[in-house]
Protein backbone atom coordinates (compact mmCIF):
# COMPACT_ATOMS: atom_id res chain seq x y z
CA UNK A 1 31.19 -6.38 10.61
CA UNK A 2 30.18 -8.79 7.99
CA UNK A 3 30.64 -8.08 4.56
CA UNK A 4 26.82 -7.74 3.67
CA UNK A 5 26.84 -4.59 6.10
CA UNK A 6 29.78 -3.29 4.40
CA UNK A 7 29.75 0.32 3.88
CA UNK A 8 31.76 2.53 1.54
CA UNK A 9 30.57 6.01 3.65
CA UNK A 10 32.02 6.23 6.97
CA UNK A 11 28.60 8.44 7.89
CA UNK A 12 26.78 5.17 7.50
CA UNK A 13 28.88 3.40 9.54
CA UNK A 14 26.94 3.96 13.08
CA UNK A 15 23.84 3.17 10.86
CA UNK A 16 25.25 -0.74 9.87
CA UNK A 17 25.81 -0.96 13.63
CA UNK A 18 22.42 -0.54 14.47
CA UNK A 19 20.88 -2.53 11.59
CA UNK A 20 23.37 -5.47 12.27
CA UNK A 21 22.22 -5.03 15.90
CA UNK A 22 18.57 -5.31 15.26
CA UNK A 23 18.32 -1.68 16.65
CA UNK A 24 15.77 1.09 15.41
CA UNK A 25 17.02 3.83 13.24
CA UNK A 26 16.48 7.57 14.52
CA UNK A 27 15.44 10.49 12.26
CA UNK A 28 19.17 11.43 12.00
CA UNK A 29 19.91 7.93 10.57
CA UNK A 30 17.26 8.37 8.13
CA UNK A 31 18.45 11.97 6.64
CA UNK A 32 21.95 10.32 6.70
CA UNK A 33 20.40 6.94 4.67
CA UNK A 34 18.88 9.69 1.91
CA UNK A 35 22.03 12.19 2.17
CA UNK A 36 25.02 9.78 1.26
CA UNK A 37 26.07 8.85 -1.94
CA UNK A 38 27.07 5.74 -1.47
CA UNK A 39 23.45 4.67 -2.95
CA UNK A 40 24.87 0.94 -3.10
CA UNK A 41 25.98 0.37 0.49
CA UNK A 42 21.66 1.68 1.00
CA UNK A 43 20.62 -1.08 -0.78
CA UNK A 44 22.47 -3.45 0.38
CA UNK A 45 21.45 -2.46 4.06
CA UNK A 46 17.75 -2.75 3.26
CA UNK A 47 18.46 -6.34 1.32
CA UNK A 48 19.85 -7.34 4.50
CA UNK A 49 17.03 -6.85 6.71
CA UNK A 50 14.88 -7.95 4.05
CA UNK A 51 16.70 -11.20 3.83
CA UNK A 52 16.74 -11.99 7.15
CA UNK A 53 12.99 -11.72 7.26
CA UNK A 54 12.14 -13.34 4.41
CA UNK A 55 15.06 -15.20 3.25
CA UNK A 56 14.79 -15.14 -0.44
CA UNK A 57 10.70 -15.12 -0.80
CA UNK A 58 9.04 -12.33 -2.50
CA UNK A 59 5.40 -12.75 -2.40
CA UNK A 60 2.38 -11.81 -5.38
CA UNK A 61 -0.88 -11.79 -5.42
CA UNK A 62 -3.79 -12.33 -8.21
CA UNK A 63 -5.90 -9.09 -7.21
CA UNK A 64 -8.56 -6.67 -8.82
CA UNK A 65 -8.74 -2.97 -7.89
CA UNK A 66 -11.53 -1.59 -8.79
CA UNK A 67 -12.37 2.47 -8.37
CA UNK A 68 -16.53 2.47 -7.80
CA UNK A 69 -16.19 6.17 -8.41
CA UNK A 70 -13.74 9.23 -9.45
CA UNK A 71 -16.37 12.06 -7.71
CA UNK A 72 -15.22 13.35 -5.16
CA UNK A 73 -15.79 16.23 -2.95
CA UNK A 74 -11.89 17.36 -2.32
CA UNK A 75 -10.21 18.95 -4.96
CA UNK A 76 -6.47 17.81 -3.67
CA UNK A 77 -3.39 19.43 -5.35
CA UNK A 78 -1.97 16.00 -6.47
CA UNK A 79 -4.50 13.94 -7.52
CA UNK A 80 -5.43 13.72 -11.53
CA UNK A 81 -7.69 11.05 -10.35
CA UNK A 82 -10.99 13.15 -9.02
CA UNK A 83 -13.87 14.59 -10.85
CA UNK A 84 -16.88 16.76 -10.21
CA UNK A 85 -20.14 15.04 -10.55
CA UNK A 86 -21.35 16.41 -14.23
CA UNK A 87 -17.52 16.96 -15.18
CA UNK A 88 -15.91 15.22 -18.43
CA UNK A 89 -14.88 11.44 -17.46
CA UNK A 90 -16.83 11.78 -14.04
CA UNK A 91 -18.42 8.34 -12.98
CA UNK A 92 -20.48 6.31 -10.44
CA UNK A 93 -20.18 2.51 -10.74
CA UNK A 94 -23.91 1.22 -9.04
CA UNK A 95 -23.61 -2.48 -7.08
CA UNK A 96 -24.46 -4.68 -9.22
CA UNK A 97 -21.42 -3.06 -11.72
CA UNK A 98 -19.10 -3.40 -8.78
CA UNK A 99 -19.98 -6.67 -7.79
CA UNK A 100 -20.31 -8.08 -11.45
CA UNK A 101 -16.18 -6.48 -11.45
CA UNK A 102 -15.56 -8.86 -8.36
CA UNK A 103 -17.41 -11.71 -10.07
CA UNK A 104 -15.24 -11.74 -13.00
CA UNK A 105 -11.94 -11.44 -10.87
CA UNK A 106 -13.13 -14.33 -8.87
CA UNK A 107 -13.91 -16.57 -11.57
CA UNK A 108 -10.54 -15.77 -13.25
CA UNK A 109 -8.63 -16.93 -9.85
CA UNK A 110 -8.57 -13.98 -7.70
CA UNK A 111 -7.98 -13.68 -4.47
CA UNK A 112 -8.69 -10.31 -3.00
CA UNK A 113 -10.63 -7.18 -4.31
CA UNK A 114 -9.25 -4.26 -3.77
CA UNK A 115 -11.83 -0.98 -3.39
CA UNK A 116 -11.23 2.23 -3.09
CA UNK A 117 -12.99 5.69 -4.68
CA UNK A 118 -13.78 9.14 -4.29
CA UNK A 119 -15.49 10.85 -1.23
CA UNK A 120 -18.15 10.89 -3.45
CA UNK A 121 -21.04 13.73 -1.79
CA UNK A 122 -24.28 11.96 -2.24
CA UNK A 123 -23.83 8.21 -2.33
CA UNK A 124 -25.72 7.08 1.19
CA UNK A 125 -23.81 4.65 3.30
CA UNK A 126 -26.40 1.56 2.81
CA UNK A 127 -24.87 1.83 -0.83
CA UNK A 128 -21.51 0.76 1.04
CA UNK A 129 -22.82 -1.99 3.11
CA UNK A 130 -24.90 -3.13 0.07
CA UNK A 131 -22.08 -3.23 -1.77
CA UNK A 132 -20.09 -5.29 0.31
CA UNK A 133 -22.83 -8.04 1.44
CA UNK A 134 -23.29 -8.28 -2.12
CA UNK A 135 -19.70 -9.55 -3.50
CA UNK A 136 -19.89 -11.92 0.17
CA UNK A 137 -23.08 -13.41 -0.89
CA UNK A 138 -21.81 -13.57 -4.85
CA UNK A 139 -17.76 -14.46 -4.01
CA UNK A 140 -18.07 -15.97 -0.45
CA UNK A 141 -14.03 -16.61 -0.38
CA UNK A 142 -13.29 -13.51 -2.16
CA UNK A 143 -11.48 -11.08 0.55
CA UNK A 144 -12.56 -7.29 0.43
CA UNK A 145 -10.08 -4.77 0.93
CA UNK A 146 -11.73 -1.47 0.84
CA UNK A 147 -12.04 1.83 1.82
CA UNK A 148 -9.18 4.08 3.17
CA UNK A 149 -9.03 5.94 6.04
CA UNK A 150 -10.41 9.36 4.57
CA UNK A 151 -12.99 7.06 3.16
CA UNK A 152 -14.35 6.03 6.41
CA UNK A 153 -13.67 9.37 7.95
CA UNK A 154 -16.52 10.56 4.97
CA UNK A 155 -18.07 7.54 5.62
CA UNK A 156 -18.56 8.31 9.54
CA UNK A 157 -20.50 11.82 8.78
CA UNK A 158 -22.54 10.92 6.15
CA UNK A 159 -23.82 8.09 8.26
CA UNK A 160 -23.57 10.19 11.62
CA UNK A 161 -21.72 7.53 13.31
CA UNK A 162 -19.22 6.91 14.99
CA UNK A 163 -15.30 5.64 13.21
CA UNK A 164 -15.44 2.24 15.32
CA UNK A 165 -19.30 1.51 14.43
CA UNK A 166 -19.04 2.50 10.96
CA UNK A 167 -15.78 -0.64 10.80
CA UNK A 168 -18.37 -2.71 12.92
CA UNK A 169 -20.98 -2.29 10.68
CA UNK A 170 -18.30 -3.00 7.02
CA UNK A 171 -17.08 -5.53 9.25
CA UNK A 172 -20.28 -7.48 9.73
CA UNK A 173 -21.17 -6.78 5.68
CA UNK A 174 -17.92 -8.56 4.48
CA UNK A 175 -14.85 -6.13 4.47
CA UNK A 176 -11.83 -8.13 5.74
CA UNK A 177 -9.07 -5.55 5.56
CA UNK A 178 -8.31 -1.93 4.79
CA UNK A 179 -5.40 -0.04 1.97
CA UNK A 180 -3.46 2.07 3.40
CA UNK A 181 -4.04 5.46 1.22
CA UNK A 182 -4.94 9.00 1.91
CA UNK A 183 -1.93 8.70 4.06
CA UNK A 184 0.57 11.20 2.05
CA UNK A 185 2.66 12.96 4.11
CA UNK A 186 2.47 12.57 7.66
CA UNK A 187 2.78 16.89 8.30
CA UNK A 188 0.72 20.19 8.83
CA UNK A 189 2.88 21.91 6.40
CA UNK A 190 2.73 19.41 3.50
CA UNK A 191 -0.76 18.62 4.22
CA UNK A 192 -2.05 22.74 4.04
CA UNK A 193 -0.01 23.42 0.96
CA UNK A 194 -0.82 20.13 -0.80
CA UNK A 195 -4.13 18.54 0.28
CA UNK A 196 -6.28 20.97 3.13
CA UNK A 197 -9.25 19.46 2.83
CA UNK A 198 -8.47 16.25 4.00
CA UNK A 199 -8.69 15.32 7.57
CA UNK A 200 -4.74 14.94 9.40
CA UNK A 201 -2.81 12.48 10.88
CA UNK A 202 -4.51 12.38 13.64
CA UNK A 203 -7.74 11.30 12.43
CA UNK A 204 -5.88 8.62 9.70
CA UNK A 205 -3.95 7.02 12.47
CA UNK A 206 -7.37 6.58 14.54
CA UNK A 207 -9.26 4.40 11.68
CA UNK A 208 -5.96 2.65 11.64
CA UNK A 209 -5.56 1.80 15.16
CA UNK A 210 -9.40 1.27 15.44
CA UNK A 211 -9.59 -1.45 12.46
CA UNK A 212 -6.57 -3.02 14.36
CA UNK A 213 -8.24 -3.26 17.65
CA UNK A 214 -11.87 -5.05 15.73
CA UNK A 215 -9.25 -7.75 14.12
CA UNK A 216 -9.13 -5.92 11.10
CA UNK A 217 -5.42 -5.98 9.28
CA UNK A 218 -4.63 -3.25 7.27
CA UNK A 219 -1.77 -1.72 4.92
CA UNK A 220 0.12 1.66 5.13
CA UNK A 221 1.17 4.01 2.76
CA UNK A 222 3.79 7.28 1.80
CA UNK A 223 3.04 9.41 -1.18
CA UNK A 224 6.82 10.69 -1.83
CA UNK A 225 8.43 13.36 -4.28
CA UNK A 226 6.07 15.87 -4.55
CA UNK A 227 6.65 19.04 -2.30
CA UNK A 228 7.81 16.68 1.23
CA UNK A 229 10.96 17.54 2.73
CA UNK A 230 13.74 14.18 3.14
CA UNK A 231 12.96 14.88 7.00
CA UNK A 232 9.13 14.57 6.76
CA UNK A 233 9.38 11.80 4.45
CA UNK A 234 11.78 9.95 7.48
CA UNK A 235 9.63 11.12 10.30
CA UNK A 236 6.28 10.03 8.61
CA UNK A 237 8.20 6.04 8.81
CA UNK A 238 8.83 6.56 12.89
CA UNK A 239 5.02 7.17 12.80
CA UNK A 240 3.56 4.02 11.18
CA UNK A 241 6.49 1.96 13.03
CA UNK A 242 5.36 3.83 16.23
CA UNK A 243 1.62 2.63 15.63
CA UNK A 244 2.73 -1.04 14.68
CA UNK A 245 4.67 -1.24 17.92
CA UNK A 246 1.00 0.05 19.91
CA UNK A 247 -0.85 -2.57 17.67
CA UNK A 248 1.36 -5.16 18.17
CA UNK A 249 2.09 -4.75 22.10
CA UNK A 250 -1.70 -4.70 21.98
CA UNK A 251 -2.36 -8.11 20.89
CA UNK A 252 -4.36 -9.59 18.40
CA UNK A 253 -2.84 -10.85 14.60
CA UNK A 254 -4.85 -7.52 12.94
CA UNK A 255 -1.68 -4.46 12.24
CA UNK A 256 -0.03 -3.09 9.15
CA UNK A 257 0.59 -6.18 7.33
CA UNK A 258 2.91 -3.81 4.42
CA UNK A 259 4.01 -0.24 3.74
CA UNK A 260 3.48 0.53 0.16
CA UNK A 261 6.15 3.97 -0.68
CA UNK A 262 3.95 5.65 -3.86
CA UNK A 263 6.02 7.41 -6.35
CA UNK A 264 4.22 10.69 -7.05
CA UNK A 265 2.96 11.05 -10.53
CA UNK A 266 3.04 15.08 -11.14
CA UNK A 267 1.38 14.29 -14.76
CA UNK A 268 -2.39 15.79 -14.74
CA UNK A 269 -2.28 17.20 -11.67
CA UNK A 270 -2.41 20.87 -9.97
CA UNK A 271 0.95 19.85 -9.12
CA UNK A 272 2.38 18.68 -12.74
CA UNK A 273 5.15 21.64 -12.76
CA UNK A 274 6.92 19.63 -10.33
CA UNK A 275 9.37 17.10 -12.07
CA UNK A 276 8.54 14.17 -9.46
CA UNK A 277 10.88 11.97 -8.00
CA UNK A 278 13.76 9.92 -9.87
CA UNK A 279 14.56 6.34 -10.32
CA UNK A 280 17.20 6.67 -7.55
CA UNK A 281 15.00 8.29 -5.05
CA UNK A 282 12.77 5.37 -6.05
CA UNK A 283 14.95 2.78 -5.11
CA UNK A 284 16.68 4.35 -1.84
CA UNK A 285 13.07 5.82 -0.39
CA UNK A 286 11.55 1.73 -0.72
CA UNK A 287 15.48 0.81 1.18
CA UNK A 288 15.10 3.57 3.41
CA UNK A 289 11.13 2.35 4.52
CA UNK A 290 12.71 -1.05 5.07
CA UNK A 291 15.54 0.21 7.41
CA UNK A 292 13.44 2.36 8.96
CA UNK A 293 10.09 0.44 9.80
CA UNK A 294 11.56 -3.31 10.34
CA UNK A 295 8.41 -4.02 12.50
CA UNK A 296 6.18 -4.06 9.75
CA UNK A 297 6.95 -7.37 7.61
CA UNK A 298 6.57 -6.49 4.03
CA UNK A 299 7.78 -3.61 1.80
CA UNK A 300 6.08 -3.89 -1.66
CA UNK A 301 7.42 -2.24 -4.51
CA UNK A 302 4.46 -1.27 -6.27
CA UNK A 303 4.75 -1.80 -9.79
CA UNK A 304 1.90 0.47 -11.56
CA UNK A 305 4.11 3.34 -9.72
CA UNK A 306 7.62 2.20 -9.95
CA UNK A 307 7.01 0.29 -13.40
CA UNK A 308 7.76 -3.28 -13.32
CA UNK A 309 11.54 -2.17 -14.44
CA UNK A 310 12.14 -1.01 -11.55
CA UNK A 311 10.00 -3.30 -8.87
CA UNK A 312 12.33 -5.95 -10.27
CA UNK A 313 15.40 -4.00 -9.00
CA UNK A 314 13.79 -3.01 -5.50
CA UNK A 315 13.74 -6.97 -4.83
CA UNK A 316 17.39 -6.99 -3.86
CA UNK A 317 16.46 -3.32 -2.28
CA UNK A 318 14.25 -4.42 0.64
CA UNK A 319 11.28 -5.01 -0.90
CA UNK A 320 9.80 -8.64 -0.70
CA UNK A 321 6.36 -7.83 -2.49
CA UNK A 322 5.55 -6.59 -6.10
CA UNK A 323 1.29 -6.58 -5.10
CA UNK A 324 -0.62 -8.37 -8.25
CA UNK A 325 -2.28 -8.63 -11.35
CA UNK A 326 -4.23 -5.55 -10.36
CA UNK A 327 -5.83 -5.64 -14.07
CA UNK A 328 -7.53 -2.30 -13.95
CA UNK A 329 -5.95 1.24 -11.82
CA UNK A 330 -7.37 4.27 -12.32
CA UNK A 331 -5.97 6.30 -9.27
CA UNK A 332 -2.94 7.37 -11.03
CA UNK A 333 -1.97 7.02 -14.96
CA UNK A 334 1.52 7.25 -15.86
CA UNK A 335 2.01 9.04 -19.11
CA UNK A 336 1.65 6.69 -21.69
CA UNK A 337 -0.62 4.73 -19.83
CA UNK A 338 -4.62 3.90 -19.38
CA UNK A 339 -6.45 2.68 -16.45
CA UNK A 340 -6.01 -0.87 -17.69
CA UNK A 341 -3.04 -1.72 -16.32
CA UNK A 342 -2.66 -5.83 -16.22
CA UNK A 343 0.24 -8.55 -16.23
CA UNK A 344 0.18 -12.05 -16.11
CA UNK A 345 0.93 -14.58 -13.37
CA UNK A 346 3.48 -16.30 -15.09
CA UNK A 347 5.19 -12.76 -16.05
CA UNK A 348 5.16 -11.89 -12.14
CA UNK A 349 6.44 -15.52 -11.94
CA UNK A 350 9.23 -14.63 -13.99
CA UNK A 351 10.05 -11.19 -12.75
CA UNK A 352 11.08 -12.52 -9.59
CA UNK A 353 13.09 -15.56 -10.43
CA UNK A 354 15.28 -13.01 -12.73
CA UNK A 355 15.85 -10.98 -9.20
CA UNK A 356 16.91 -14.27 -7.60
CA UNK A 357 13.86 -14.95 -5.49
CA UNK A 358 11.44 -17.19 -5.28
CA UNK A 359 7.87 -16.46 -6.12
CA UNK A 360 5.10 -17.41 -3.62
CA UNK A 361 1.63 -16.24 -4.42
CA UNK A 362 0.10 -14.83 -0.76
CA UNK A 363 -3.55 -14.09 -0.20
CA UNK A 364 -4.51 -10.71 1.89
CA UNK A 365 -2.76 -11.62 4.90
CA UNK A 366 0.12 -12.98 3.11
CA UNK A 367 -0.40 -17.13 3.84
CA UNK A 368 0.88 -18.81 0.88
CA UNK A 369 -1.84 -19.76 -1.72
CA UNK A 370 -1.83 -24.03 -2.63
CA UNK A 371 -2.76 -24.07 -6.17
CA UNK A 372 -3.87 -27.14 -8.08
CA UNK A 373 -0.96 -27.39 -11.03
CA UNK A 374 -3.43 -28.70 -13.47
CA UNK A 375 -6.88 -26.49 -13.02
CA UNK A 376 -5.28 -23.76 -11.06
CA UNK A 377 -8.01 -23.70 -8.70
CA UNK A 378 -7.42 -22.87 -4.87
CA UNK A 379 -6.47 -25.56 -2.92
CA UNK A 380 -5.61 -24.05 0.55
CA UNK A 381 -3.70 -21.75 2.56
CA UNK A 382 -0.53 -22.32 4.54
CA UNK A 383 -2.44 -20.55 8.15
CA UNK A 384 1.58 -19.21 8.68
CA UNK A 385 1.22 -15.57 8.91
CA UNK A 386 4.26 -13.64 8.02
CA UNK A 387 6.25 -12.09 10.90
C-alpha cells in the first residue's frame, strides 16, 4: 500500500483497499469513514481520489445568485429563508429587477446566474419563461442555472404540465442547467419530521434524471447536521452515485456535474435548538462525499456554508471546487452575516494557491475560462469537459 493510503485505524484498512482499487464504497464503509477517529487518515483518502482526478486543479467561478423571491408556500422546519406573502422582510423581485441583477453580473465578468426562490403561490409560470427569455435576449452568453427540483415540481402544477414539458419549455426560454437543492436528506423519516410538505425522493430524482435525459447538466446536493442519522447521510451518497451511474450508462454529456455537502445553519430556524454540525464533521462529511460518490467529478466546498476558513482546508480534503463570487445569498445567513455575501477574484485566486493548488476559473460545465490579462474580458473556453 502506498504511503498516501496509509492508515493509522486498522477498521479503515479494507476501506484503502477499495479506494486504491478504484472500487465503490458500501454503506458499511461509509459509517466506518464517519466512526473512526483517525480523522487524518479520512482526509487523506478523499485527497487521494481527488488528486487523481484532478491532479492539483481546484476550479472557481465568477457567479451571481440571485433569490427572485423568499414567499413561499412550505413552512419547512429548517429554513430561516421563507416568508409569507404580507409577512415582515417578505419579497417578490418582478423581471425586469431580476434581469437588471443578471445585467450587472454580466457586465462585471460573470459567467453564470444562479436562480433559485420560494414556491412562491401565485406567481404564473409565463413569469418564469419571461424571466428567462429575458436575461437570453439581455446577456446572450450569460448561462442560467435555475430552479431546483421542488421548484419545477411547483412549477409542473401551477402550469398543469407535465415535469419533462415544463424543462422543454425553460429549456427553449434559456435555462442551461439546474442546482441541486431541495435535496436534504434522502429519507421518509428525516423528511416527515423535518420538511413534510415537500415532495420525496422520488419525485427529486425524476426532475433530475429528466433534465439529464433533454441535455440538461445539473448539480446535487446534502443538507447535513440537522436531525439525519450518519447512516442516512451515507445512504443518501449511494443514491446520487446510483443516478450518475443511470445517467452516465445512458449517454449524453448532461449528469451531476458536482455534489455540493451544505452545512446546516440551525440559526433562525424552527430548528435553531439544535447546535448544528462542527468543523470536523465539516471536513470528514465533504471527504466522506468524495470517497463515496467518485463518479461524480467535483466536490465543492461551499464557502458561504463552510466559511472560506474552512473551504481552504477541504482543498487537500477532496474537494476541488470553492463555487464563486456569489456576491449576494440570501438562502441561509450565518450569524453575523447579511445576504451580501461577496469576495474577490483575486482573493479566491489566493485562497487556493495557499492550499497548494492551482486556480482555474471554470464556467457552468466546468471548461476552463481564457481571460484576456489586460481587459479581463472572455476570450474562450477550453471545450474539455471534466471527467
Amino acid at each position: 500500500m502506498s504511503d498516501d493510503l496509509h492508515v493509522n485505524d486498522p477498521a479503515l484498512r479494507p476501506v484503502a483497499d477499495k479506494v486504491r482499487a478504484g472500487e465503490w464504497l458500501s454503506e458499511a464503509d461509509g459509517v466506518a469513514l464517519y466512526a473512526t477517529r483517525d480523522i487524518h487518515s479520512v482526509g487523506r483518502l478523499a485527497n487521494f481520489v481527488c488528486e487523481g482526478l484532478h491532479g492539483d486543479v481546484v476550479y472557481y467561478n465568477r457567479n451571481r445568485h440571485i433569490n427572485y423571491t423568499n414567499v413561499c408556500a412550505l413552512s419547512c422546519k429548517f429554513c430561516s429563508f421563507y416568508r409569507k406573502r404580507g409577512e415582515e422582510g417578505a419579497y417578490e423581485m418582478n423581471v425586469d429587477e431580476v434581469v437588471a441583477a443578471a445585467k450587472a453580473a454580466d457586465e462585471k465578468g460573470a459567467t453564470e446566474v444562479h436562480i433559485v426562490g420560494g414556491l412562491h403561490p401565485w406567481l404564473k409560470f409565463d413569469y418564469y419563461t419571461t424571466m428567462l427569455s429575458s436575461i437570453r435576449r439581455e446577456c446572450p452568453t450569460l448561462q442560467i442555472k435555475a430552479f431546483t427540483a421542488i421548484e419545477i415540481i411547483h412549477l409542473s402544477r401551477i402550469a398543469r404540465m407535465s415535469v419533462r414539458d415544463v424543462l422543454v419549455a425553460l429549456k427553449e426560454a434559456g435555462l442551461g442547467s439546474l442546482p441541486g437543492g431541495g435535496a436534504e436528506i434522502f429519507d421518509d423519516r428525516v423528511h416527515d419530521e423535518v420538511f413534510k410538505g415537500k415532495v420525496r425522493e422520488d419525485k427529486w430524482f425524476e426532475v433530475h434524471r429528466t433534465a439529464h435525459s433533454l441535455g440538461l447538466p445539473t448539480t446535487a446536493t446534502m443538507l447535513y447536521g440537522h436531525v439525519e442519522t450518519v447512516p442516512e447521510r451515507v445512504r443518501h451518497l449511494i443514491k446520487l452515485r446510483e443516478l450518475q451511474a443511470e445517467s452516465k450508462q445512458a449517454g449524453g454529456d448532461a449528469h451531476f456535474n458536482c455534489i455540493i455537502p451544505l452545512s446546516f445553519a440551525p440559526e433562525k430556524s424552527e430548528l435553531g435548538h439544535l447546535p448544528g454540525p462542527t468543523g470536523l464533521t465539516d471536513l470528514r462529511t465533504l471527504a466522506i462525499a468524495r470517497l463515496m460518490v467518485p463518479n461524480i467529478g467535483t466536490i465543492k466546498a461551499f464557502w458561504i456554508m463552510q466559511s472560506m476558513h474552512l473551504s481552504q482546508i477541504a482543498l487537500r480534503w477532496g474537494c476541488n471546487d470553492l463555487d464563486g463570487t456569489v456576491v449576494w445569498y440570501d438562502i441561509t445567513k450565518r450569524e453575523g452575516h447579511g445576504t451580501h455575501q461577496e469576495t474577490h477574484v483575486r482573493d479566491i485566486q489566493r485562497i487556493i494557491r495557499e492550499a497548494g493548488r492551482t486556480p482555474v476559473e471554470r464556467d457552468t460545465v466546468y471548461r476552463p475560462v481564457r481571460r484576456d490579462p489586460v481587459t479581463d474580458k472572455i476570450i474562450g473556453v477550453t471545450p474539455v469537459l471534466q471527467r
